[in-house]
Protein backbone atom coordinates (compact mmCIF):
# COMPACT_ATOMS: atom_id res chain seq x y z
CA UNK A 1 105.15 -10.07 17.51
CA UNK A 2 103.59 -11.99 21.03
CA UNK A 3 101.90 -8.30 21.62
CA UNK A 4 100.46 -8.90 17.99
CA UNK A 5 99.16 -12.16 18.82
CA UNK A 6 97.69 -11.40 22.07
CA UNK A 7 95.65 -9.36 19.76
CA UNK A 8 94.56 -11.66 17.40
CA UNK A 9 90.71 -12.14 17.75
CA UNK A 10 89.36 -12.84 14.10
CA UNK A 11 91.00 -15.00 11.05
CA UNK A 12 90.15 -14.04 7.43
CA UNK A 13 91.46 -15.88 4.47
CA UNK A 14 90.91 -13.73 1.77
CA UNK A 15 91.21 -14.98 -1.81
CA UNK A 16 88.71 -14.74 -4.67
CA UNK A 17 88.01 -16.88 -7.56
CA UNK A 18 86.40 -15.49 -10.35
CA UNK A 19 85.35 -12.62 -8.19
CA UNK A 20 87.50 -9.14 -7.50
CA UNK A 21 86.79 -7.88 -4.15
CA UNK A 22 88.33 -4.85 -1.90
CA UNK A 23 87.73 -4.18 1.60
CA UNK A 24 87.65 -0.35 2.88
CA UNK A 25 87.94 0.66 6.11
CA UNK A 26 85.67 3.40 7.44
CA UNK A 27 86.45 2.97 11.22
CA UNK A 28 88.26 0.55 13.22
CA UNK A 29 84.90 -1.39 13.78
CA UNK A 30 83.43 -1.30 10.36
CA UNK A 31 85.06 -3.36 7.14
CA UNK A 32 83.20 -3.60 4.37
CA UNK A 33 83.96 -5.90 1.47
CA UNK A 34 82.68 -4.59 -1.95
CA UNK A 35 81.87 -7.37 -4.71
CA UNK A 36 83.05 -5.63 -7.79
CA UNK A 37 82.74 -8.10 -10.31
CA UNK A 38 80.61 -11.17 -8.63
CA UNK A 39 80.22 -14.32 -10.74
CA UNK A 40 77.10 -14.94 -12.71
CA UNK A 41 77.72 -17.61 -15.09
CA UNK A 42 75.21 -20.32 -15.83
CA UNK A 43 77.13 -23.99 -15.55
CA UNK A 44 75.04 -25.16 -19.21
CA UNK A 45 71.66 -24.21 -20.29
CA UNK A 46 69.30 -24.20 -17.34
CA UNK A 47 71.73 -25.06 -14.71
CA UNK A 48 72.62 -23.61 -11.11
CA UNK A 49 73.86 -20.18 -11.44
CA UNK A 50 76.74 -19.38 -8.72
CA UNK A 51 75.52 -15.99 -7.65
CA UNK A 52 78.36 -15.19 -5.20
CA UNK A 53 81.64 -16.87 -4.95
CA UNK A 54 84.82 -15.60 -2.17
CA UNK A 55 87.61 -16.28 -0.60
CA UNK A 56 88.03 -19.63 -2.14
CA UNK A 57 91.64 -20.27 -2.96
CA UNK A 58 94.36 -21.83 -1.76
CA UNK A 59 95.98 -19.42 0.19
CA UNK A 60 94.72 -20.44 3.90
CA UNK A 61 95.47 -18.77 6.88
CA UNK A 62 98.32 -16.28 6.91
CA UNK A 63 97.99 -15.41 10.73
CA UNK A 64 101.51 -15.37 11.74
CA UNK A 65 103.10 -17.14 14.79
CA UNK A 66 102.68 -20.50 15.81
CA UNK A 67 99.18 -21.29 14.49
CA UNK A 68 99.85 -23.96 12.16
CA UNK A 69 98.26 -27.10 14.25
CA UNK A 70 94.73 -25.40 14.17
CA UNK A 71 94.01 -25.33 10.58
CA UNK A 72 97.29 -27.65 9.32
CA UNK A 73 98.09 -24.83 7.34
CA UNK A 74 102.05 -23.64 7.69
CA UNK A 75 101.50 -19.04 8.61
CA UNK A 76 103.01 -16.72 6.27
CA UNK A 77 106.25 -15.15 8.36
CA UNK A 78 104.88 -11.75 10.80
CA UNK A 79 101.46 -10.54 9.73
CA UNK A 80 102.33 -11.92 5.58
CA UNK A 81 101.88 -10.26 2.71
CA UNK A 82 98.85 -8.72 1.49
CA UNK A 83 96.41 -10.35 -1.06
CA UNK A 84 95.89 -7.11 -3.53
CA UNK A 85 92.11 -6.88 -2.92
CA UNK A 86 93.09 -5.90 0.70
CA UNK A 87 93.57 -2.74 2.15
CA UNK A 88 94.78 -2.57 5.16
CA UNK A 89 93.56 -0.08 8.58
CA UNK A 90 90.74 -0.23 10.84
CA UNK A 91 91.04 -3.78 13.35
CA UNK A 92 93.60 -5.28 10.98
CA UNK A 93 97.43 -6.36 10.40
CA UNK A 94 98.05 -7.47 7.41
CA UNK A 95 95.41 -10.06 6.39
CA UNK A 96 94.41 -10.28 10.24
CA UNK A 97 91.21 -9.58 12.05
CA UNK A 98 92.23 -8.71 15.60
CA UNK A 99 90.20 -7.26 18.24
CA UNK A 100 91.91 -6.30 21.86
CA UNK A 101 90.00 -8.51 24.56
CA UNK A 102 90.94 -5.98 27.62
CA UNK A 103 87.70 -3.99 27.08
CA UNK A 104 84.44 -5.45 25.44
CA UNK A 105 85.45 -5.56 21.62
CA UNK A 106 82.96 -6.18 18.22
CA UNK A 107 84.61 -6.31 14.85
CA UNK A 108 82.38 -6.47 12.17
CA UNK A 109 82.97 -7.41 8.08
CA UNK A 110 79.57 -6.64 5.61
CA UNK A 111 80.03 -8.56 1.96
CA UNK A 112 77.56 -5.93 -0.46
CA UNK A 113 76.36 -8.76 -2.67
CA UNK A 114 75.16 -8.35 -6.36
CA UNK A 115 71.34 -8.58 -6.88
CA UNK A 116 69.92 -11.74 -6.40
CA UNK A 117 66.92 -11.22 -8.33
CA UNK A 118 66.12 -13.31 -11.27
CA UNK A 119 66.81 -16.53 -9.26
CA UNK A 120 65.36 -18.88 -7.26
CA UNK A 121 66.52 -21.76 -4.59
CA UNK A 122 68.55 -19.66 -3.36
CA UNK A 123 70.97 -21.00 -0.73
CA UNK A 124 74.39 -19.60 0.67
CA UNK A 125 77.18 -21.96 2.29
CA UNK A 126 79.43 -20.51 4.53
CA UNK A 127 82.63 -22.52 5.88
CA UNK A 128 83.82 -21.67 9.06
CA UNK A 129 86.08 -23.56 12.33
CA UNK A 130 87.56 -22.20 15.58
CA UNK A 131 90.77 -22.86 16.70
CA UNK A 132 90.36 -25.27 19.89
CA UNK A 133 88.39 -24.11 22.81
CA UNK A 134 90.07 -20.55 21.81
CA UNK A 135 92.56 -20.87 24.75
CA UNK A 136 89.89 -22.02 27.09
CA UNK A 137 87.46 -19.27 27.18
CA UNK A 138 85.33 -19.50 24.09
CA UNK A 139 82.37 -19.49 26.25
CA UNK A 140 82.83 -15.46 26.06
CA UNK A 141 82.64 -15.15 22.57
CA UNK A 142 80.13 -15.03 19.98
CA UNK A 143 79.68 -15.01 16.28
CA UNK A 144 76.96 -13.29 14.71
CA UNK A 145 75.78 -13.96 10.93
CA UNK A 146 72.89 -11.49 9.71
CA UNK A 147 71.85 -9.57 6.12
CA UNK A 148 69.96 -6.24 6.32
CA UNK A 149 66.96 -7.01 7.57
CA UNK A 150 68.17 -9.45 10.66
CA UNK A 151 69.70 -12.53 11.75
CA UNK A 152 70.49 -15.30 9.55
CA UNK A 153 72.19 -17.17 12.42
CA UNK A 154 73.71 -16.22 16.11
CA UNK A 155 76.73 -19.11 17.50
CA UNK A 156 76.15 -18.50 20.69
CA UNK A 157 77.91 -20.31 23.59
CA UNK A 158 77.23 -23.57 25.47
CA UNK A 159 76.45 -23.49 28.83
CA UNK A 160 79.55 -25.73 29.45
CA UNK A 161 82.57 -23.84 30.68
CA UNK A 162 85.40 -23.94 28.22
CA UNK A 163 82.88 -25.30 25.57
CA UNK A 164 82.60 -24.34 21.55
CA UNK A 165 80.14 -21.70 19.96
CA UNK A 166 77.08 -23.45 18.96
CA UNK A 167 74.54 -22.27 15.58
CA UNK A 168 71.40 -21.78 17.37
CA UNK A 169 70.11 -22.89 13.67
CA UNK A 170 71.89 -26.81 12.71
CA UNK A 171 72.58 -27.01 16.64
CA UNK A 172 76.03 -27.97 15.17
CA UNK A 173 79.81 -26.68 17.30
CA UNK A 174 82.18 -25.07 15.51
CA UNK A 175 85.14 -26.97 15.66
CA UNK A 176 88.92 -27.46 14.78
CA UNK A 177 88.01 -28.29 10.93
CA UNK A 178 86.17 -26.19 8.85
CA UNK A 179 82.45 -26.85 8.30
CA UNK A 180 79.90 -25.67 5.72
CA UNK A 181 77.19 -24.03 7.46
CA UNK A 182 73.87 -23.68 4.52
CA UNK A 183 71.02 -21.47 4.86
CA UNK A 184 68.26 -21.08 2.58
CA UNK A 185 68.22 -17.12 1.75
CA UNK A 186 65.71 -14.61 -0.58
CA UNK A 187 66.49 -12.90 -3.53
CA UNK A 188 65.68 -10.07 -1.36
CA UNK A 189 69.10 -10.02 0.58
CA UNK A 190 71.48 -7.78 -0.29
CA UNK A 191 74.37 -7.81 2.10
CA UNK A 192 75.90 -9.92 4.58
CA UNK A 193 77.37 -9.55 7.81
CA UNK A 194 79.77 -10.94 9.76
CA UNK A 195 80.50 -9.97 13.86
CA UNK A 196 82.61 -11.29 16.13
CA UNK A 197 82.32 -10.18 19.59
CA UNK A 198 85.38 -10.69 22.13
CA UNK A 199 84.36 -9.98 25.89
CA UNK A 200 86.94 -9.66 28.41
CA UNK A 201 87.78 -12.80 30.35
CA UNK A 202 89.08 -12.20 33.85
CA UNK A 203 91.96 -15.32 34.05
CA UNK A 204 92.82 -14.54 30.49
CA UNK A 205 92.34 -10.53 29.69
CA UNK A 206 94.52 -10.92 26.36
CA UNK A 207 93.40 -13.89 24.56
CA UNK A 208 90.45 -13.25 22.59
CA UNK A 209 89.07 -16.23 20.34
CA UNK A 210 90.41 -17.24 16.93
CA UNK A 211 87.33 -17.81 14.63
CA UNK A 212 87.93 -18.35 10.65
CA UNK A 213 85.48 -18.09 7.65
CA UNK A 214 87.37 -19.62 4.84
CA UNK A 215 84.58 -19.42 2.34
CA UNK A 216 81.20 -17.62 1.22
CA UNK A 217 79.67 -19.07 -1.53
CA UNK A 218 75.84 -18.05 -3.10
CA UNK A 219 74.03 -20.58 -5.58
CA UNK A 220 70.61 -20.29 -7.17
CA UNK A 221 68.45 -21.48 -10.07
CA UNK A 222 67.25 -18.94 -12.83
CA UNK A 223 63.29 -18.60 -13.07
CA UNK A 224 63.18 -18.61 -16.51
CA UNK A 225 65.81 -21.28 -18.86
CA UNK A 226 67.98 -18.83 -20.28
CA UNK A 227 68.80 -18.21 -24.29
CA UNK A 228 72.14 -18.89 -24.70
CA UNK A 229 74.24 -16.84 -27.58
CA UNK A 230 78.25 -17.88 -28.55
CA UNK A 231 80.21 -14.77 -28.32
CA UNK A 232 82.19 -14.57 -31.63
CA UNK A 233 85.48 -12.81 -31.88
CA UNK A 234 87.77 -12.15 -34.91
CA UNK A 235 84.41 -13.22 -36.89
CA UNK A 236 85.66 -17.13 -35.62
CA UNK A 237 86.63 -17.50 -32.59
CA UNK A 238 84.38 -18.60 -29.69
CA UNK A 239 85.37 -16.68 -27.03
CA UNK A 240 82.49 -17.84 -24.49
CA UNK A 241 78.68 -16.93 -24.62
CA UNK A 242 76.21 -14.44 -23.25
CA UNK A 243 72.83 -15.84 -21.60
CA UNK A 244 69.81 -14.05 -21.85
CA UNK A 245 66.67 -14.05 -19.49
CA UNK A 246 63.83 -12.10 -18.36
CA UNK A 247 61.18 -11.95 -15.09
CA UNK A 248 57.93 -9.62 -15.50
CA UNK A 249 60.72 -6.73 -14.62
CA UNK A 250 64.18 -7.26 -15.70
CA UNK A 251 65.54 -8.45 -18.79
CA UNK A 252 68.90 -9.80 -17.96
CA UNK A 253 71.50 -10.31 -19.95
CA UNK A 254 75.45 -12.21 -18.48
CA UNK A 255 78.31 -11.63 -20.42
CA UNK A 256 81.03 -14.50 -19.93
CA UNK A 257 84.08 -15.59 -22.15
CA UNK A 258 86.18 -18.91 -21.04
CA UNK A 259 89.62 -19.98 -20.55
CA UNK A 260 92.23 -17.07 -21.17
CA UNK A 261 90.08 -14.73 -23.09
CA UNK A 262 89.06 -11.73 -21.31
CA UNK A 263 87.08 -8.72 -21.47
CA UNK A 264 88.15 -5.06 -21.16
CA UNK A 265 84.92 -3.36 -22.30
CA UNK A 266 81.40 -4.38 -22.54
CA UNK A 267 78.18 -2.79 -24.67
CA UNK A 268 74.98 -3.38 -24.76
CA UNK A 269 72.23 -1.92 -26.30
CA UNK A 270 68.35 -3.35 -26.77
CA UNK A 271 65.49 -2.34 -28.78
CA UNK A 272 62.68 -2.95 -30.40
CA UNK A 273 63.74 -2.05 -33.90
CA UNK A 274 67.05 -2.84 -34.85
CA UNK A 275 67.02 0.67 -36.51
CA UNK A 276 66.99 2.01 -32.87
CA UNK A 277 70.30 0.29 -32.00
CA UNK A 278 72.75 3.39 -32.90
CA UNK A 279 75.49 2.90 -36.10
CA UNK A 280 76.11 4.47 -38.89
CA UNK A 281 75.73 3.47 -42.46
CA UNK A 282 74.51 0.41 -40.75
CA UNK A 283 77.53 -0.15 -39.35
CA UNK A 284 77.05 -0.39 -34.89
CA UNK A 285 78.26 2.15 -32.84
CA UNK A 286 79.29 0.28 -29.61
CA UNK A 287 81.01 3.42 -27.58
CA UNK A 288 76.83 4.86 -28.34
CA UNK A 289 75.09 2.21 -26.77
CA UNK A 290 73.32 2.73 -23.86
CA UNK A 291 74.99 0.36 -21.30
CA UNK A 292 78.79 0.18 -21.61
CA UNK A 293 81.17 -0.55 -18.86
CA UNK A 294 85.54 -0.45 -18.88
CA UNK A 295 87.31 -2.81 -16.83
CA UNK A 296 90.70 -2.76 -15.31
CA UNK A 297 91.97 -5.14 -14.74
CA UNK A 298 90.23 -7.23 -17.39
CA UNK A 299 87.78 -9.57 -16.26
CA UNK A 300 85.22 -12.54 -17.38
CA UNK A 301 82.09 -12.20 -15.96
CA UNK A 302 79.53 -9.01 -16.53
CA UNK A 303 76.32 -9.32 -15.83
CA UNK A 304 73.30 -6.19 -17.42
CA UNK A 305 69.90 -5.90 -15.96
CA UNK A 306 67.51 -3.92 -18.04
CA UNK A 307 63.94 -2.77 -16.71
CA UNK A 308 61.22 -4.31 -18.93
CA UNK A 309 59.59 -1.49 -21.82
CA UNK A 310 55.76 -1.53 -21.97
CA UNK A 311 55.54 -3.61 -25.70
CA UNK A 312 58.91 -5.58 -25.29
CA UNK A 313 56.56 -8.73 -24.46
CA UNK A 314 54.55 -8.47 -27.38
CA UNK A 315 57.30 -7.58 -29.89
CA UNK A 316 60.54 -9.12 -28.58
CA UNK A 317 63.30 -7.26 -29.08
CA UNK A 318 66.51 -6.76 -31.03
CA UNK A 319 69.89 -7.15 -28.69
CA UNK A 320 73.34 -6.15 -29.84
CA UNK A 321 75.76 -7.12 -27.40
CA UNK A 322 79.42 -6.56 -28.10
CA UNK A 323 82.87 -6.85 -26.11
CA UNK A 324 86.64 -6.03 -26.63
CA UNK A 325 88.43 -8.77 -25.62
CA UNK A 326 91.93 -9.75 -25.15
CA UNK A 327 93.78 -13.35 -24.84
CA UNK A 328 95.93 -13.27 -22.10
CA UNK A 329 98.73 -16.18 -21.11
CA UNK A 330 101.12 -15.88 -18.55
CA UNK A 331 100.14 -12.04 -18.02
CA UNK A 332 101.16 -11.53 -21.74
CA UNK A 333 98.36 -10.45 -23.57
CA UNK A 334 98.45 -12.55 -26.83
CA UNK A 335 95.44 -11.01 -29.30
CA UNK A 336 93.21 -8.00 -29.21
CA UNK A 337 89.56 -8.71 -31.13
CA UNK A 338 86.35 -7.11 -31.28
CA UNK A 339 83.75 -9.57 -30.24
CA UNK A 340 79.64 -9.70 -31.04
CA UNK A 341 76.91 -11.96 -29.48
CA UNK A 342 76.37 -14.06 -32.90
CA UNK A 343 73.45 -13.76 -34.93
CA UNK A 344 71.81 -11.60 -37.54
CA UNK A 345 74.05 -9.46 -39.77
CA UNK A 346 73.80 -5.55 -39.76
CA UNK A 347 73.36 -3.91 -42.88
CA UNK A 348 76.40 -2.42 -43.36
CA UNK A 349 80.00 -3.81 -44.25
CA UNK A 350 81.41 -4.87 -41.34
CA UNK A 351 81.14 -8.28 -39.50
CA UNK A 352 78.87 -7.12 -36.24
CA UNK A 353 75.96 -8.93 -35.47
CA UNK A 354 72.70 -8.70 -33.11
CA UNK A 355 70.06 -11.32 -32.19
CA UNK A 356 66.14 -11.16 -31.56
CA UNK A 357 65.11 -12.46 -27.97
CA UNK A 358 61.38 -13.32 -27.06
CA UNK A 359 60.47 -12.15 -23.75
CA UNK A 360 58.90 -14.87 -21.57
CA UNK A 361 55.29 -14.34 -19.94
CA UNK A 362 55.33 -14.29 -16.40
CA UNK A 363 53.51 -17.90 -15.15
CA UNK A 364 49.86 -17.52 -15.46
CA UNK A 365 49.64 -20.75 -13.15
CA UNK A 366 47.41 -19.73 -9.56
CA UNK A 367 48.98 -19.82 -6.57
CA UNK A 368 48.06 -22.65 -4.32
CA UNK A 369 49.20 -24.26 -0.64
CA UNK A 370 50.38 -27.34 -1.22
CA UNK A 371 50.83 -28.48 2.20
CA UNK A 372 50.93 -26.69 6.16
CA UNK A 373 52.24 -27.99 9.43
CA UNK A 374 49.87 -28.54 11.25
CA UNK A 375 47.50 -30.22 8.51
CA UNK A 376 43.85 -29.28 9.24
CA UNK A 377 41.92 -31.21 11.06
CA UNK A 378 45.11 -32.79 13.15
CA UNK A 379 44.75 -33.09 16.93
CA UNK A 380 47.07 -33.72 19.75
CA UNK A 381 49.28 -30.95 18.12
CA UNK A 382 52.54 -30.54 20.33
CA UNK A 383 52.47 -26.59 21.30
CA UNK A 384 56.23 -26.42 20.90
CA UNK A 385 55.11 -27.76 16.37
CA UNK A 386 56.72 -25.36 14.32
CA UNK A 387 53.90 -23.85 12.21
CA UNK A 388 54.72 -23.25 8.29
CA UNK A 389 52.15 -22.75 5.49
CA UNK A 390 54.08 -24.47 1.61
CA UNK A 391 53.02 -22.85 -1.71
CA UNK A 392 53.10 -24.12 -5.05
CA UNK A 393 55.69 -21.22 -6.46
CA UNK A 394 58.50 -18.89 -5.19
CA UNK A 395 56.98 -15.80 -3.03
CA UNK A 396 57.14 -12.53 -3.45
CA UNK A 397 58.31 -11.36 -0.01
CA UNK A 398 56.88 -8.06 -0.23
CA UNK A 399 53.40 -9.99 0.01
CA UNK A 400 54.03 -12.07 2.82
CA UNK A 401 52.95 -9.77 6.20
CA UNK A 402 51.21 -10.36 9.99
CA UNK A 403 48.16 -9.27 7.61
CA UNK A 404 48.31 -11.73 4.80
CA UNK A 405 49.31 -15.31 7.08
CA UNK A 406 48.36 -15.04 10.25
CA UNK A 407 47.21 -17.42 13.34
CA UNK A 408 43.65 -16.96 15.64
CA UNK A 409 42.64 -18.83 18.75
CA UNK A 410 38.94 -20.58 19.14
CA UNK A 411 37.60 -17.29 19.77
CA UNK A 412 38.82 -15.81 16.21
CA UNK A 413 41.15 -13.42 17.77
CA UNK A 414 44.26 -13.39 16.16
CA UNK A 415 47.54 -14.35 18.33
CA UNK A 416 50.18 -12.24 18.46
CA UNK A 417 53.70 -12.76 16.27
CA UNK A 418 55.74 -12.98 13.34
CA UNK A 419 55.68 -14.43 9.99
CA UNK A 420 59.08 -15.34 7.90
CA UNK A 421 59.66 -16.83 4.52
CA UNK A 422 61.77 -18.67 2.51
CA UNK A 423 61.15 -19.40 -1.44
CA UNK A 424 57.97 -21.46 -1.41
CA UNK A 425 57.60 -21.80 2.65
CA UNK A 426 56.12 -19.05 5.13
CA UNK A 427 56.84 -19.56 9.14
CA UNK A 428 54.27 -18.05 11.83
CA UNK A 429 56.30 -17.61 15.31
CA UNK A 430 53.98 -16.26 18.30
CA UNK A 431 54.97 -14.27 20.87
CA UNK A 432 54.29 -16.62 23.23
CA UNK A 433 54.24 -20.51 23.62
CA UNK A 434 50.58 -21.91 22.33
CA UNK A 435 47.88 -23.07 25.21
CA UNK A 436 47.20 -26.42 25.70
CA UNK A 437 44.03 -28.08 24.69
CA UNK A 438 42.93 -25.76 22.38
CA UNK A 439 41.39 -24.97 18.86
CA UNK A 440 43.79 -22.93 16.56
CA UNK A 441 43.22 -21.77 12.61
CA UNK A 442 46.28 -20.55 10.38
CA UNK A 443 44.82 -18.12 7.38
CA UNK A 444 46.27 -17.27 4.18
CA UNK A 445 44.47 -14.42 2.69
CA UNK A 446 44.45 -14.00 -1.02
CA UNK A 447 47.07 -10.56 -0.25
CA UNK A 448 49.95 -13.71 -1.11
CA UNK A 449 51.38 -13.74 -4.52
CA UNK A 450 54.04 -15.51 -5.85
CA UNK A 451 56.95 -13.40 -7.86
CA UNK A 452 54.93 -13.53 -10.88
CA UNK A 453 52.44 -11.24 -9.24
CA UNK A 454 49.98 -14.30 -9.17
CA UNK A 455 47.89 -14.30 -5.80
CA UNK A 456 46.61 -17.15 -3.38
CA UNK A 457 43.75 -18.78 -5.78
CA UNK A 458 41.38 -18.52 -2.63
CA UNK A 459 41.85 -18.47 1.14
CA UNK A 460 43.54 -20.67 3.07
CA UNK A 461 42.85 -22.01 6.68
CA UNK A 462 44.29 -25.15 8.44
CA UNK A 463 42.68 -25.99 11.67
CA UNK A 464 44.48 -27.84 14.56
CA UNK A 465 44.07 -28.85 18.40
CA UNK A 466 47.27 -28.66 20.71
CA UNK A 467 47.58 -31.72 22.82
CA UNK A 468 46.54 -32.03 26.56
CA UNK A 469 48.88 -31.24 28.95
């Protein structure tokens, strides 16, 4: 057991809540966490969408050993028992992270997230402490949070000796408690990573650092209000509801049922003739259509996304969405029914139903900047101002390059660096710190369109003077 714990480098708690996850280990360095059934489900009409939803329950740390005044949270006995989403191998013990600190260590956990697309406002909060001063030597570690195309934030550490790891983004410590830790992400993002690196400390060669991440959580808004649709079992029983919505690409179409109903298939099939939709006798065929998934163990939350057919915006379209569903209390399952998103009859003799859904047009709105930092025309500009350009809609990333937003000097060369973007905001970051006392011009070329494929309306350009020195 005190071999164990000299180990101990990195603290998971891993629970889910409405989300089924499972962790495979490819080598001892590498754990990757799958999200196989991610929450979508719409909180009312219109409302924020959680997106991505782990670890959050209320089974805290399970590190073993005598750990309990860090997080006030009494250890399961040894390494604990096993949470069934967890397989063990590769840098773990049970449910612990644990990286030896004699030689320089990394161990690294990637979340595959479901597709963001479809939503905007996108932000992510992430909870995470470290136990105190990680016996003195935090100063050695770091903590490293990026997605697949770089660094969302680095906690780096302080130049004081024995101090905490610091995000180089809210300047904030981690501490004792836990702390949520918000960024603003894309729809873009894809996966998320997590590494903790352990170096070797020369007074202390076998106590690594303790860090813990107790939750991951993903929330957005939906571009378009969805069309919400009770999901009928038994031909009476409201089961929960399917929400349907649509960008100029996807139609997309979230399958949820409430309290202890649960699904064990889902089918889906959409058309622009309800002919199209495959039965018999006009009776539907759901084991036919199209998009069909089985689940095991049963589950709440399904979410389709359908690439947009050339006329769909013109006609509409017929959807016939149908789920077997079970009631299940106290792992007993209760009542088996055959559920349908309610609507429009079929024409044959049995109960199904379908529904007709209107595709919404893409905004026809131009793009404009609503604001930049620097204004134009401002002087006395401090060359340490963080420059950022504002639009008047969400941006399609793709769009946003060193080409389309860019910065030149007085002589109308352009200054070398880097542009990044949030939803509605775009960064420039040069390579190197501006001059004093001189004439700079930001330009946003008409190459910037928002996720509607809408571009700038015309060029923009923002002209400022850094102060003296």
């Amino acid at each position: 057991m005190k071999k164990l714990l000299h180990l101990i480098s990195l603290v998971l708690i891993i629970g889910v809540l409405l989300v089924s996850c499972e962790f495979t280990s490819n080598s001892p360095e590498d754990e990757i966490m799958e999200a196989k059934n991610a929450t979508f489900t719409t909180q009312g009409k219109g409302g924020e969408v959680i997106l991505f939803e782990d670890f959050e329950d209320s089974s805290g740390f399970t590190i073993g050993g005598s750990y309990e005044p860090y997080w006030g949270i009494a250890p399961l006995g040894g390494t604990g028992s096993v949470p069934s989403q967890f397989v063990q191998g590769g840098g773990q013990s049970g449910n612990i992270f644990y990286s030896s600190s004699e030689t320089d260590s990394r161990r690294t956990m990637t979340i595959n997230l479901p597709t963001l697309t479809g939503y905007t406002n996108l932000q992510m909060t992430v909870a995470l402490a470290a136990s105190e001063e990680t016996w003195g030597h935090l100063y050695r570690d770091s903590l490293y949070i990026t997605r697949e195309t770089g660094s969302i934030d680095n906690f780096l550490p302080t130049a004081v000796i024995h101090g905490y790891l610091r995000s180089q983004i809210h300047s904030t410590d981690l501490l004792l408690q836990f702390q949520d830790f918000v960024y603003t992400i894309d729809s873009s993002m894809v996966s998320l990573t997590f590494t903790f690196a352990c170096s070797t400390h020369d007074d202390y060669p076998y106590y690594p650092g303790i860090i813990g991440i107790d939750s991951v959580r993903i929330t957005g808004d939906l571009l378009f209000e969805p069309v919400v649709v009770d999901l009928i079992a038994g031909q009476h029983i409201d089961v929960g509801e399917i929400n349907i919505w649509n960008d100029e690409d996807n139609l997309y179409i979230d399958f949820h049922t409430t309290g202890d109903w649960f699904m064990t298939e889902t089918h889906l099939a959409v058309s622009i003739l309800v002919d199209d939709i495959p039965q018999k006798k006009g009776n539907p065929i759901p084991g036919h259509f199209p998009y069909k998934t089985e689940y095991e163990p049963p589950i709440q939350n399904e979410s389709y996304v359908i690439p947009i057919e050339g006329e769909w915006f013109k006609s509409g379209v017929c959807i016939a969405v149908h789920a077997a569903v079970q009631q299940i209390v106290d792992e007993n399952i209760m009542q088996e029914e055959s559920a349908w998103g309610t609507g429009i009859d079929f024409p044959g003799k049995n109960w199904a139903t379908y529904f007709t859904y209107t595709l919404e047009l893409p905004s026809q709105e131009p793009l404009t900047v609503t604001r930049s930092v620097p204004a134009d025309g401002d002087v006395d500009v401090s060359v340490y101002t963080k420059l950022e350009v504002y639009f008047s809609a969400d941006l399609d990333w793709n769009t946003i390059t060193n080409d389309s937003i860019f910065l030149t000097d007085s002589t109308g060369d352009i200054v070398p660096g880097n542009v990044h973007t949030t939803e509605r905001a775009v960064g420039l970051s040069t390579a190197t710190l501006l001059a004093t006392n001189t004439t700079y011009t930001i330009h946003a070329t008409t190459a910037v369109q928002d996720v509607g494929g809408n571009p700038l309306e015309s060029e923009f350009t923002s002209t400022f003077t850094t102060a003296l020195p």
